[in-house]
C-alpha atoms as a PDB file:
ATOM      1  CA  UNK A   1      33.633  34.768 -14.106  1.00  0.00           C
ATOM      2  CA  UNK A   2      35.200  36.300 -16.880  1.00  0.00           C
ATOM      3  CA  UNK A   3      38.428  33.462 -16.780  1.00  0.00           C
ATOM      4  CA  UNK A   4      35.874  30.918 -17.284  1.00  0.00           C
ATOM      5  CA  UNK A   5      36.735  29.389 -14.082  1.00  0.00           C
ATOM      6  CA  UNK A   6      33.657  27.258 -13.860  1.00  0.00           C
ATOM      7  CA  UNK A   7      34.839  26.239  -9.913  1.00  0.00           C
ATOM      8  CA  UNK A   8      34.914  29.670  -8.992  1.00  0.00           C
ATOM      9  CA  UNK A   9      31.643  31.028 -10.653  1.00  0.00           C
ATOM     10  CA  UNK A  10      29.831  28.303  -8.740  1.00  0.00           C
ATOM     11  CA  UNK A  11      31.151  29.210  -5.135  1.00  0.00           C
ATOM     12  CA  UNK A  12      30.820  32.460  -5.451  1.00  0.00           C
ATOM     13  CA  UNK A  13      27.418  32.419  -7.086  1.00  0.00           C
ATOM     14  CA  UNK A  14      26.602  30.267  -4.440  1.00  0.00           C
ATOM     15  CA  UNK A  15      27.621  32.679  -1.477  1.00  0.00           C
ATOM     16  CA  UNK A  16      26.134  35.540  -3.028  1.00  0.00           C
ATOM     17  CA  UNK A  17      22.956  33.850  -3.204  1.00  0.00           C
ATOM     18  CA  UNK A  18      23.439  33.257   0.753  1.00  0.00           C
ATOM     19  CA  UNK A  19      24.561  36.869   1.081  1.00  0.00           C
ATOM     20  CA  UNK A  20      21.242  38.262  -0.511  1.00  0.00           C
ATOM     21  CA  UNK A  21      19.470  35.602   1.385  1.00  0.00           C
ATOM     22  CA  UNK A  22      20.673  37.531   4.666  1.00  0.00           C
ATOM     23  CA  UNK A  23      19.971  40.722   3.404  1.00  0.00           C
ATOM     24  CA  UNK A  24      15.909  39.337   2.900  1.00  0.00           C
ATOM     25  CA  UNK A  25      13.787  41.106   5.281  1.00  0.00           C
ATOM     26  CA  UNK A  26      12.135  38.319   7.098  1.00  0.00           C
ATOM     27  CA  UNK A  27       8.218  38.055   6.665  1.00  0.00           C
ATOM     28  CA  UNK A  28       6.224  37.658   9.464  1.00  0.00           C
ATOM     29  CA  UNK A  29       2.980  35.480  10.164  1.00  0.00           C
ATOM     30  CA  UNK A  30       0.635  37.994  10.002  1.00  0.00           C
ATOM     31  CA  UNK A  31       1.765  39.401   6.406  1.00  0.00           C
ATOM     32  CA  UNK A  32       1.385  35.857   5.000  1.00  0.00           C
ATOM     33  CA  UNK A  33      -2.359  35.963   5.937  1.00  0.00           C
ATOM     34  CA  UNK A  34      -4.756  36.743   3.786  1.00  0.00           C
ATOM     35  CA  UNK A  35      -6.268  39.836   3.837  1.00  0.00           C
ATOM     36  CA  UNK A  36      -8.977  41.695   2.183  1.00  0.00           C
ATOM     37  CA  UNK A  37      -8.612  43.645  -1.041  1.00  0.00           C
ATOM     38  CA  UNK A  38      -9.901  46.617  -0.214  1.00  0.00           C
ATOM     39  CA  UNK A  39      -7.194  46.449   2.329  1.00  0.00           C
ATOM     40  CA  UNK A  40      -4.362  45.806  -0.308  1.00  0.00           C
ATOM     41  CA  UNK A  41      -1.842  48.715  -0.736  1.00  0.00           C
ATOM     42  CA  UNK A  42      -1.836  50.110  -3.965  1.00  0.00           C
ATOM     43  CA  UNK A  43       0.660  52.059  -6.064  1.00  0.00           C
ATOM     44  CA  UNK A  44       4.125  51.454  -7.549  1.00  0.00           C
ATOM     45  CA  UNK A  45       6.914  50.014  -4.794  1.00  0.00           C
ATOM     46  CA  UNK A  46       4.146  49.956  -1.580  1.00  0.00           C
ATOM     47  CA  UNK A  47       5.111  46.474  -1.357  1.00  0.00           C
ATOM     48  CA  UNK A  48       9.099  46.862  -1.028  1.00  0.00           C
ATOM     49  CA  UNK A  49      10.821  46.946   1.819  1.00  0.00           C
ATOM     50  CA  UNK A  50      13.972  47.946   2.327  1.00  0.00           C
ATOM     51  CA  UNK A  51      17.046  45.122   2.666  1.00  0.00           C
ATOM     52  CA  UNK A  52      19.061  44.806   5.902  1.00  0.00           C
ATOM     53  CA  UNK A  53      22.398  46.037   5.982  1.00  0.00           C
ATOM     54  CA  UNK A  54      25.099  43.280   6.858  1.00  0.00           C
ATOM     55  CA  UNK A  55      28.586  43.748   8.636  1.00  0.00           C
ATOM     56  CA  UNK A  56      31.878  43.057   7.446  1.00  0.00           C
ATOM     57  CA  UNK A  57      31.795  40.518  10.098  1.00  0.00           C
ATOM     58  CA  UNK A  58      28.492  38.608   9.089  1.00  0.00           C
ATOM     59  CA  UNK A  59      29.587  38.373   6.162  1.00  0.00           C
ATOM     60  CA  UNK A  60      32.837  37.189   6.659  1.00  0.00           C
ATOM     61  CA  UNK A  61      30.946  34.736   8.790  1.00  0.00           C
ATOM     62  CA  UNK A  62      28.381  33.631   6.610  1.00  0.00           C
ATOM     63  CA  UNK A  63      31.227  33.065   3.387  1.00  0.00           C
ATOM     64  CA  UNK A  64      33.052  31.313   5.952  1.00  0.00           C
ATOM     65  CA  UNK A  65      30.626  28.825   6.656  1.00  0.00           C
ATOM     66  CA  UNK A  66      29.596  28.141   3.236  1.00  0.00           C
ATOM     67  CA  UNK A  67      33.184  26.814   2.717  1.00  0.00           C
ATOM     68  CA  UNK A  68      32.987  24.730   6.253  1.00  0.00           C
ATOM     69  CA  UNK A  69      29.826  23.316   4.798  1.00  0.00           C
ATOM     70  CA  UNK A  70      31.529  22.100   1.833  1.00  0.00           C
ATOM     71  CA  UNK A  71      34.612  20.601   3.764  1.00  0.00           C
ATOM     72  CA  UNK A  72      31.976  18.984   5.568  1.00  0.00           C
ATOM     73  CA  UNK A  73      30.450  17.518   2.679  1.00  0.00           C
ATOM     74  CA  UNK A  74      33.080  16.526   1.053  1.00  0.00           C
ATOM     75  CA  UNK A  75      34.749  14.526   3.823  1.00  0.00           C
ATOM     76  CA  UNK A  76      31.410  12.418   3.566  1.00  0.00           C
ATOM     77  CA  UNK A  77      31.957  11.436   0.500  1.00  0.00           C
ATOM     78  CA  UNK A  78      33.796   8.379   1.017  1.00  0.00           C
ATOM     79  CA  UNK A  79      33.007   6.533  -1.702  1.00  0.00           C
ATOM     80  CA  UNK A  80      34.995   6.271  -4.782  1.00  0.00           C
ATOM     81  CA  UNK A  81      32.639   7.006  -7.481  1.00  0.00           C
ATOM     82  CA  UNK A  82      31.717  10.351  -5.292  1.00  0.00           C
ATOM     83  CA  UNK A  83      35.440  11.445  -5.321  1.00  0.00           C
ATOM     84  CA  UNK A  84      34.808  14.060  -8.228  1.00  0.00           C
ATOM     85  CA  UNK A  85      32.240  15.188  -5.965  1.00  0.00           C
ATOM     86  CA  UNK A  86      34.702  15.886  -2.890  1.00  0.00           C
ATOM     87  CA  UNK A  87      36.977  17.281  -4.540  1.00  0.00           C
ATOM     88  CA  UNK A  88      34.649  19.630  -6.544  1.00  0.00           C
ATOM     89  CA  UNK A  89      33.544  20.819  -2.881  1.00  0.00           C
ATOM     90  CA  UNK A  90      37.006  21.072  -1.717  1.00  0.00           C
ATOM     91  CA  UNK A  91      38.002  23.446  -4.908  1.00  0.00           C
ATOM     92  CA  UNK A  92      35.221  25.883  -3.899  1.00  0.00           C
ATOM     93  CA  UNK A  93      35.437  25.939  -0.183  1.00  0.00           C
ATOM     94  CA  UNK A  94      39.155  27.331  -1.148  1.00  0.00           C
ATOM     95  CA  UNK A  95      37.840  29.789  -3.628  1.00  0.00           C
ATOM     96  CA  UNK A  96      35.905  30.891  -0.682  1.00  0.00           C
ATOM     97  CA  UNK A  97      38.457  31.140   1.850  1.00  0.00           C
ATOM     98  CA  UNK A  98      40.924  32.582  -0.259  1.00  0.00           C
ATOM     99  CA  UNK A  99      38.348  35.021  -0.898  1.00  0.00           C
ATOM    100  CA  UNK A 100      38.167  35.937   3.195  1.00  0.00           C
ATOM    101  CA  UNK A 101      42.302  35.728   3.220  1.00  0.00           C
ATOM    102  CA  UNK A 102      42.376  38.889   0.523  1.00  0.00           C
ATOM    103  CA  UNK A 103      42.636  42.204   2.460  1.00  0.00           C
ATOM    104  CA  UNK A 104      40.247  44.344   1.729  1.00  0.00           C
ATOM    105  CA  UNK A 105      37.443  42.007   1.040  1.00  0.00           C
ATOM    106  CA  UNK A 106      34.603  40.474   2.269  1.00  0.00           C
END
């Protein structure tokens, strides 16, 4: 982020955004029900809950298919005028797996 690297800020915003997606505690049926105030916890952080802890290997997995998904998009984009496009896609899908080929990462 700090080279400027527009390309590279984007992908990697972009799978961090999936990362902390993963992380989300999912919310079940019954909490999205209403229910009655009196019933309502009260006080400062009742409400949190605490994030779930992800492998090495989900990770690795989840960055990895962020940059399949953009290979994939790109090679639909066929057309000329959507070549910029592709090969936008292309540049971050190798951000990301040259990301996953670093030791020590992920």
């Amino acid at each position: 982020m700090r080279a400027r690297d527009k390309v590279a800020t984007s992908a990697l915003r972009s799978a961090l955004a999936v990362l902390d997606n993963a992380e989300a505690v999912p919310v079940g049926a019954a909490e999205l029900r209403g229910a009655a105030i009196e019933e309502a916890p009260v006080g400062v952080g009742v409400t949190e809950a605490a994030r779930r802890e992800l492998s090495e290997e989900h990770i690795t997995d989840l960055v990895r298919a962020e940059a399949e998904e953009r290979l994939a998009l790109a090679a639909r984009f066929t057309a000329p005028a959507q070549a910029d496009r592709a090969a936008l896609l292309r540049e971050e899908a190798a951000v990301l797996l040259r990301l996953l080929d670093q030791p020590g990462t992920a």
